[in-house]
Protein backbone atom coordinates (compact mmCIF):
# COMPACT_ATOMS: atom_id res chain seq x y z
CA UNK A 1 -8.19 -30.90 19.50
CA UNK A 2 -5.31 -33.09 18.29
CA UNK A 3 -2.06 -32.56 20.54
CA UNK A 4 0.34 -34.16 18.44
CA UNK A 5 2.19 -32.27 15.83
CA UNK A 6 2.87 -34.69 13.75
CA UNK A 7 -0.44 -35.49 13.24
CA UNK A 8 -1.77 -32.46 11.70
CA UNK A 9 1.16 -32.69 9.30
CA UNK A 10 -0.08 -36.06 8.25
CA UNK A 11 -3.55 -34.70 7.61
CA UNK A 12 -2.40 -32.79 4.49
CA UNK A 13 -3.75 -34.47 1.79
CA UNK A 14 -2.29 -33.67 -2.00
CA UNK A 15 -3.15 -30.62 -3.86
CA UNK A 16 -3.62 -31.53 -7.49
CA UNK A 17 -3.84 -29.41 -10.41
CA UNK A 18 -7.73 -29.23 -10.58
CA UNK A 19 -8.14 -27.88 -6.73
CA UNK A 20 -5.21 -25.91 -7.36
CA UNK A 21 -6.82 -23.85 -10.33
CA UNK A 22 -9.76 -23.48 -8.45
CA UNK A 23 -8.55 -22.18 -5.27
CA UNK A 24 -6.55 -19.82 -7.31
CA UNK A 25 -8.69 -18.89 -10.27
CA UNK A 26 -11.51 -18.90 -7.32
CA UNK A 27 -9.56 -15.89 -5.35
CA UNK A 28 -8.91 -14.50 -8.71
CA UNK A 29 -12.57 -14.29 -9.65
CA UNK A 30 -12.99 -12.26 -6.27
CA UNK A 31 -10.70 -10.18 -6.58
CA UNK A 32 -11.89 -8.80 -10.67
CA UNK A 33 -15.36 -8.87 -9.03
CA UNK A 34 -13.96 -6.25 -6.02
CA UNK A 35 -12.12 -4.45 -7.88
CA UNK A 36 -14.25 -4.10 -11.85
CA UNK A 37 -17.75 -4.68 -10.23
CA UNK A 38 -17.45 -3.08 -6.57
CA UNK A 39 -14.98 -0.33 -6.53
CA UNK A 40 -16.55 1.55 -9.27
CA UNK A 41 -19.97 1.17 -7.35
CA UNK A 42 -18.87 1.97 -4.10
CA UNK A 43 -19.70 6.07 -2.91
CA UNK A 44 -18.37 9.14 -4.65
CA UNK A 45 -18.21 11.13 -1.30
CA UNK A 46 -14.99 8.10 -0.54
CA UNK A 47 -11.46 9.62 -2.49
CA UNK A 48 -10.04 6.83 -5.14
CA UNK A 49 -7.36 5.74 -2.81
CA UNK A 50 -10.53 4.94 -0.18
CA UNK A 51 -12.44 2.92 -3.15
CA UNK A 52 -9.38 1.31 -4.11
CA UNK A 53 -8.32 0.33 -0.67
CA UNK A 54 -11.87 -0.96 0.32
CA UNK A 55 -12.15 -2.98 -3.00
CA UNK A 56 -8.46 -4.59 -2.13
CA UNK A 57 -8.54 -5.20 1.81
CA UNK A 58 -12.31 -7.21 1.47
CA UNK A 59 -11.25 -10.07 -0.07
CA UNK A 60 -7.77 -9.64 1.88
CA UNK A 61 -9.50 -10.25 4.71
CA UNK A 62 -11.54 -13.07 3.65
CA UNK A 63 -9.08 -14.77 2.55
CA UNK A 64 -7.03 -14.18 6.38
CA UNK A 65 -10.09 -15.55 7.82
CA UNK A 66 -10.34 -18.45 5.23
CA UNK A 67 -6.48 -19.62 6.16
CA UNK A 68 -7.45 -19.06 10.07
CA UNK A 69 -10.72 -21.13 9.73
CA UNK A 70 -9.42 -23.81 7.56
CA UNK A 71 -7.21 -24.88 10.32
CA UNK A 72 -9.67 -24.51 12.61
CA UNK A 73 -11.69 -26.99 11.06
CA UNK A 74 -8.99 -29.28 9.99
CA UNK A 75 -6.55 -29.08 12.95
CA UNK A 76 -8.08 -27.49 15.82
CA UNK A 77 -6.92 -24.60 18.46
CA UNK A 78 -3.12 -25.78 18.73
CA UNK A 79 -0.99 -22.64 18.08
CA UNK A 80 2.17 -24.92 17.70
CA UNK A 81 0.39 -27.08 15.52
CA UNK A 82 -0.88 -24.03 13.51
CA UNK A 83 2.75 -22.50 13.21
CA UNK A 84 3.86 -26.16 11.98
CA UNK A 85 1.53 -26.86 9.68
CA UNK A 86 1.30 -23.51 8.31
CA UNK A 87 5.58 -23.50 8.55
CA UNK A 88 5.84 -20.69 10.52
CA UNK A 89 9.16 -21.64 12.41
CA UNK A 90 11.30 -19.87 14.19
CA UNK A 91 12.55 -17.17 11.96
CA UNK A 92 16.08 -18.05 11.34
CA UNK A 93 19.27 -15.82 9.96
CA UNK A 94 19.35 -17.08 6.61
CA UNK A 95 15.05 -16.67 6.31
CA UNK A 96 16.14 -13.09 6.65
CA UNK A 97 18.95 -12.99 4.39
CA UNK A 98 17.16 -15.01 1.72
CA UNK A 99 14.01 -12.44 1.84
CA UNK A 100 16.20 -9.83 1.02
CA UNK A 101 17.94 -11.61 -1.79
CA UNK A 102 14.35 -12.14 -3.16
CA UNK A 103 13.39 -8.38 -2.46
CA UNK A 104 16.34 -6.88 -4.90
CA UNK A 105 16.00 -9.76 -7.31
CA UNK A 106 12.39 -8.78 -7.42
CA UNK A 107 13.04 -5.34 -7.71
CA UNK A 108 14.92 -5.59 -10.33
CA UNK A 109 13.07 -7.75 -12.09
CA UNK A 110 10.17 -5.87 -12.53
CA UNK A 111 11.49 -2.84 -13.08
CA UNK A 112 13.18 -4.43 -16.25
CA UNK A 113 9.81 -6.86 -17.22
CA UNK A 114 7.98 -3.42 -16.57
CA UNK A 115 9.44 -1.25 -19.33
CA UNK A 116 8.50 -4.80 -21.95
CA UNK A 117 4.79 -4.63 -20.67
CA UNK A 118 4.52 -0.63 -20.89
CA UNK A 119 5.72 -1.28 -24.49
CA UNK A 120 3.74 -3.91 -25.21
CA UNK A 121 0.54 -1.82 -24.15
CA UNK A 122 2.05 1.25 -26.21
CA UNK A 123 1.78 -1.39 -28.98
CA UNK A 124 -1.46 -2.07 -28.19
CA UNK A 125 -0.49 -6.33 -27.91
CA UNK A 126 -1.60 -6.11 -23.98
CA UNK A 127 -4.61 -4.04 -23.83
CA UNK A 128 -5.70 -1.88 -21.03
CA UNK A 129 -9.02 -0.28 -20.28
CA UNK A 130 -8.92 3.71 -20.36
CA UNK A 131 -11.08 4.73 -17.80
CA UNK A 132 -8.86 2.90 -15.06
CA UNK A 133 -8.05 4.60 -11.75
CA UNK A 134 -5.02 6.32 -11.46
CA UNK A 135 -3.93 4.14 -8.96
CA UNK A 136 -3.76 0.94 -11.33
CA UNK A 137 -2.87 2.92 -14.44
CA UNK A 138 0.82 1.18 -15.52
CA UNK A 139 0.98 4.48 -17.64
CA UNK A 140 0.54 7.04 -14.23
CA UNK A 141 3.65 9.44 -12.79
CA UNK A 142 3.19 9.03 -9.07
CA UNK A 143 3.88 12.18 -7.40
CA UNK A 144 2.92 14.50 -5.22
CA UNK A 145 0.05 16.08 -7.02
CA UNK A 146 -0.94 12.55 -8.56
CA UNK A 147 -0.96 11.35 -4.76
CA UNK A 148 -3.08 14.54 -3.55
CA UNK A 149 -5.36 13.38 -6.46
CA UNK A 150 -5.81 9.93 -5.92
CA UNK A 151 -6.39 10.51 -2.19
CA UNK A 152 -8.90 13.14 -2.80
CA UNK A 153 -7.40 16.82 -1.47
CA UNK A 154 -4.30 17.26 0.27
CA UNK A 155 -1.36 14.19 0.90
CA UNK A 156 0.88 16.31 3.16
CA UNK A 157 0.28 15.20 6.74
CA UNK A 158 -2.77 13.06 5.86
CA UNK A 159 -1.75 10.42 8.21
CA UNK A 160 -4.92 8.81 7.53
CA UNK A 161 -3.84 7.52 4.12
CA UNK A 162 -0.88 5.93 5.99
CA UNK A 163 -3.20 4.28 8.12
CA UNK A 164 -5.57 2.95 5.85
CA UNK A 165 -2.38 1.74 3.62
CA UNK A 166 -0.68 -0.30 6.35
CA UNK A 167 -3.81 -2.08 7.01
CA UNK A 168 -4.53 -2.59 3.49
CA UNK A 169 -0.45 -3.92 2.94
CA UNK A 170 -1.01 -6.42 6.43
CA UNK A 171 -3.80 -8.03 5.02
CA UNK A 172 -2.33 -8.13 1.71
CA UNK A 173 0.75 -10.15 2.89
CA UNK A 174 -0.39 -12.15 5.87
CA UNK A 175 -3.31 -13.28 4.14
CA UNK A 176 -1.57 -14.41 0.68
CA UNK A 177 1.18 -15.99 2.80
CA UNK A 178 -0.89 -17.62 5.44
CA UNK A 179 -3.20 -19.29 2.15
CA UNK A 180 -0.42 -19.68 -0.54
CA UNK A 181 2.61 -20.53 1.14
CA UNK A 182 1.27 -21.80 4.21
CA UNK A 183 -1.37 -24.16 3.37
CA UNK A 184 -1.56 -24.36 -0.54
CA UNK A 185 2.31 -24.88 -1.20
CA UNK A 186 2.73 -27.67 1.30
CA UNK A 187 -0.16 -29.98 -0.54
CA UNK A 188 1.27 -29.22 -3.74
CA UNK A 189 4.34 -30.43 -2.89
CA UNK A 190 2.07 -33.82 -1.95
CA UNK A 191 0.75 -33.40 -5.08
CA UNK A 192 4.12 -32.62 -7.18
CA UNK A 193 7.17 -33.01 -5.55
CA UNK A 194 10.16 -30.98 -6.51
CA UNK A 195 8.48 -29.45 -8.76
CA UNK A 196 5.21 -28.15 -6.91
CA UNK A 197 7.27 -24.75 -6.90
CA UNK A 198 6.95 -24.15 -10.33
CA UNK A 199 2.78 -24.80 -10.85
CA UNK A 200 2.43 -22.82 -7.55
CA UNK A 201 4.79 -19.91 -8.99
CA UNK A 202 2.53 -19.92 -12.28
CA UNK A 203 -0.97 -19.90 -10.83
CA UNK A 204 0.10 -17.39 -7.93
CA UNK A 205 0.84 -15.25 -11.38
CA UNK A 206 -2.48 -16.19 -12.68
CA UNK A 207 -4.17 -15.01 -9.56
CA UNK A 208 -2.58 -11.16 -10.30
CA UNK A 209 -5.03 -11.50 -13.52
CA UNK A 210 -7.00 -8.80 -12.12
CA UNK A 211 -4.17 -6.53 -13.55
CA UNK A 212 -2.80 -8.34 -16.20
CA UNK A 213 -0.53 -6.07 -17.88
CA UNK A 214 1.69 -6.27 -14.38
CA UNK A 215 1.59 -10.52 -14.82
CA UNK A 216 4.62 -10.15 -17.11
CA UNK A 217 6.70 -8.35 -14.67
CA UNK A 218 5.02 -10.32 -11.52
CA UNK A 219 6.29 -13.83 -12.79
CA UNK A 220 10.24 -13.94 -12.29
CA UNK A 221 8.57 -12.71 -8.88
CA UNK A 222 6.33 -15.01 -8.15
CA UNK A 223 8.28 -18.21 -9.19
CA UNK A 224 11.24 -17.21 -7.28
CA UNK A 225 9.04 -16.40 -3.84
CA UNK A 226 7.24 -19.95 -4.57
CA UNK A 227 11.07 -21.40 -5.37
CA UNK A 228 12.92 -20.08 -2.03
CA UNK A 229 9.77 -20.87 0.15
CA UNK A 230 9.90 -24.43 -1.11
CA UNK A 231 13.40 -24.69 -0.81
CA UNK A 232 13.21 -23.58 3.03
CA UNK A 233 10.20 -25.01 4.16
CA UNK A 234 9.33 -21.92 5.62
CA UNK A 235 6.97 -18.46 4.91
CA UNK A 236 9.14 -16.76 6.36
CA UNK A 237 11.39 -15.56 2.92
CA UNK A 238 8.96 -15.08 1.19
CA UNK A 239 6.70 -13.20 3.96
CA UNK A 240 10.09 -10.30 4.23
CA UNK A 241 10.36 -10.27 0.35
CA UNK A 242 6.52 -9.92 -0.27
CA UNK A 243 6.76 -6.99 2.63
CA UNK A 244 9.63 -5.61 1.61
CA UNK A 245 8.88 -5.22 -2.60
CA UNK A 246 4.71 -4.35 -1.95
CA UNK A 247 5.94 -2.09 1.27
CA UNK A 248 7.51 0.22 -1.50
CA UNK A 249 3.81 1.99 -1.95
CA UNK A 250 3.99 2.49 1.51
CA UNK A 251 7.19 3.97 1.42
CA UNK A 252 6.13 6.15 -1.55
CA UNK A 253 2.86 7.46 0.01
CA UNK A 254 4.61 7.88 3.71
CA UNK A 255 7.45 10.37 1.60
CA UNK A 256 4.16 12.42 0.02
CA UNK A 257 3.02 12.74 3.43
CA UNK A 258 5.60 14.15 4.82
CA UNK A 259 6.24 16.87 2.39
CA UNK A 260 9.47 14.90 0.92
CA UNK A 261 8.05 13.74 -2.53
């Protein structure tokens, strides 16, 4: 185990574009696989929202364990050394204020990239498969009997689905944090400088290719995320604003259950 901080920081070696595309296209890959190849496959007695959140958390969680391990290997057992290397400082004031900068930007970002995709797909110009769960479907009305659907019977009080949600949404943000911003970003910025930002914002689009009629929407997104957690030198930002914008589901399935939506 190496005691010195500094050290493991100096063990970084540059991320170029080639290990780049495949760490990204690689995760990608996995997550078509899960959700084209698996999901459909997996048991009819499980509701959509079951399939869909089994398909998602999988490679979620592989991918938490691949960020955990990698340091592991690399680094060690040194918990400062992990939150160093990884840049998880102490969260400071402006972390906070910056990740909720991000979250509204974001917000309002895709809601205005989403109405150009939907009419792009009306066009036909981005195609999407029809037999896609209601749960991916850009063209779906999410409410409360399109929620009781997707979860198989009744939503109100099904505290179960807000279970299986949150741990879905930690694994989601912890793991793509802990990976992208944590250890990818950092040997990018070996690789490319300034401007490491900008290839990580583009292939952490890519990697959404699993539904690609969102990527249009998802890129303002992603290269601002990329951009701030650059500029700060810390997941944190990006970790509130990833929480914060993908938390909204949670939000939306938490109102269902509760008899509000």
């Amino acid at each position: 185990m190496r005691s010195s901080i500094s050290s493991d920081v100096e063990l970084r070696k540059p991320m170029y574009l080639s290990n780049s595309l495949l760490w990204f296209g690689g995760w990608a890959a996995t997550f078509i696989l899960s959700v084209y190849v698996l999901m459909p496959r997996l048991s009819d007695s499980l509701s959509e929202f079951e399939r869909f959140s089994v398909a998602m958390t999988l490679p979620l969680v592989l991918m938490f364990i691949t960020a955990i391990v990698i340091y592991r290997i690399q680094y060690g057992r040194s918990l400062q050394g992990f939150k160093t290397s990884y840049r998880i400082h102490h969260i400071r004031l402006m972390d906070i204020v910056w990740g909720i900068i991000i979250s509204v930007i974001a917000m309002a970002c895709m809601g205005a990239f989403s109405a150009l995709s939907n009419y792009l797909i009306s066009l036909g110009i981005i195609p999407v498969p029809n037999n896609l769960p209601l749960i991916l479907n850009p063209n779906a009305e999410f409410n409360h009997a399109t929620l009781s659907h997707m979860v198989g019977g009744q939503i109100l009080g099904n505290w179960r689905v807000i279970v299986i949600y949150f741990i879905m949404l930690f694994f989601n943000i912890t793991a793509e944090e802990l990976l992208w911003r944590g250890y990818i970003l950092p040997r990018q910025e070996l690789a490319y400088g300034k401007k490491a930002w900008l290839i990580h914002g583009l292939l952490w689009t890519l990697f959404h290719s699993f539904k690609w009629w969102d990527m249009i929407s998802l890129l303002p997104v992603c290269l601002l995320i990329s951009y701030i957690a650059q500029k700060r030198q810390s997941i944190w930002p990006g970790f509130i604003a990833h929480y914060i914008v993908n938390g909204m589901g949670l939000i939306m399935f938490l109102a269902a259950v509760l008899g509000v939506l």
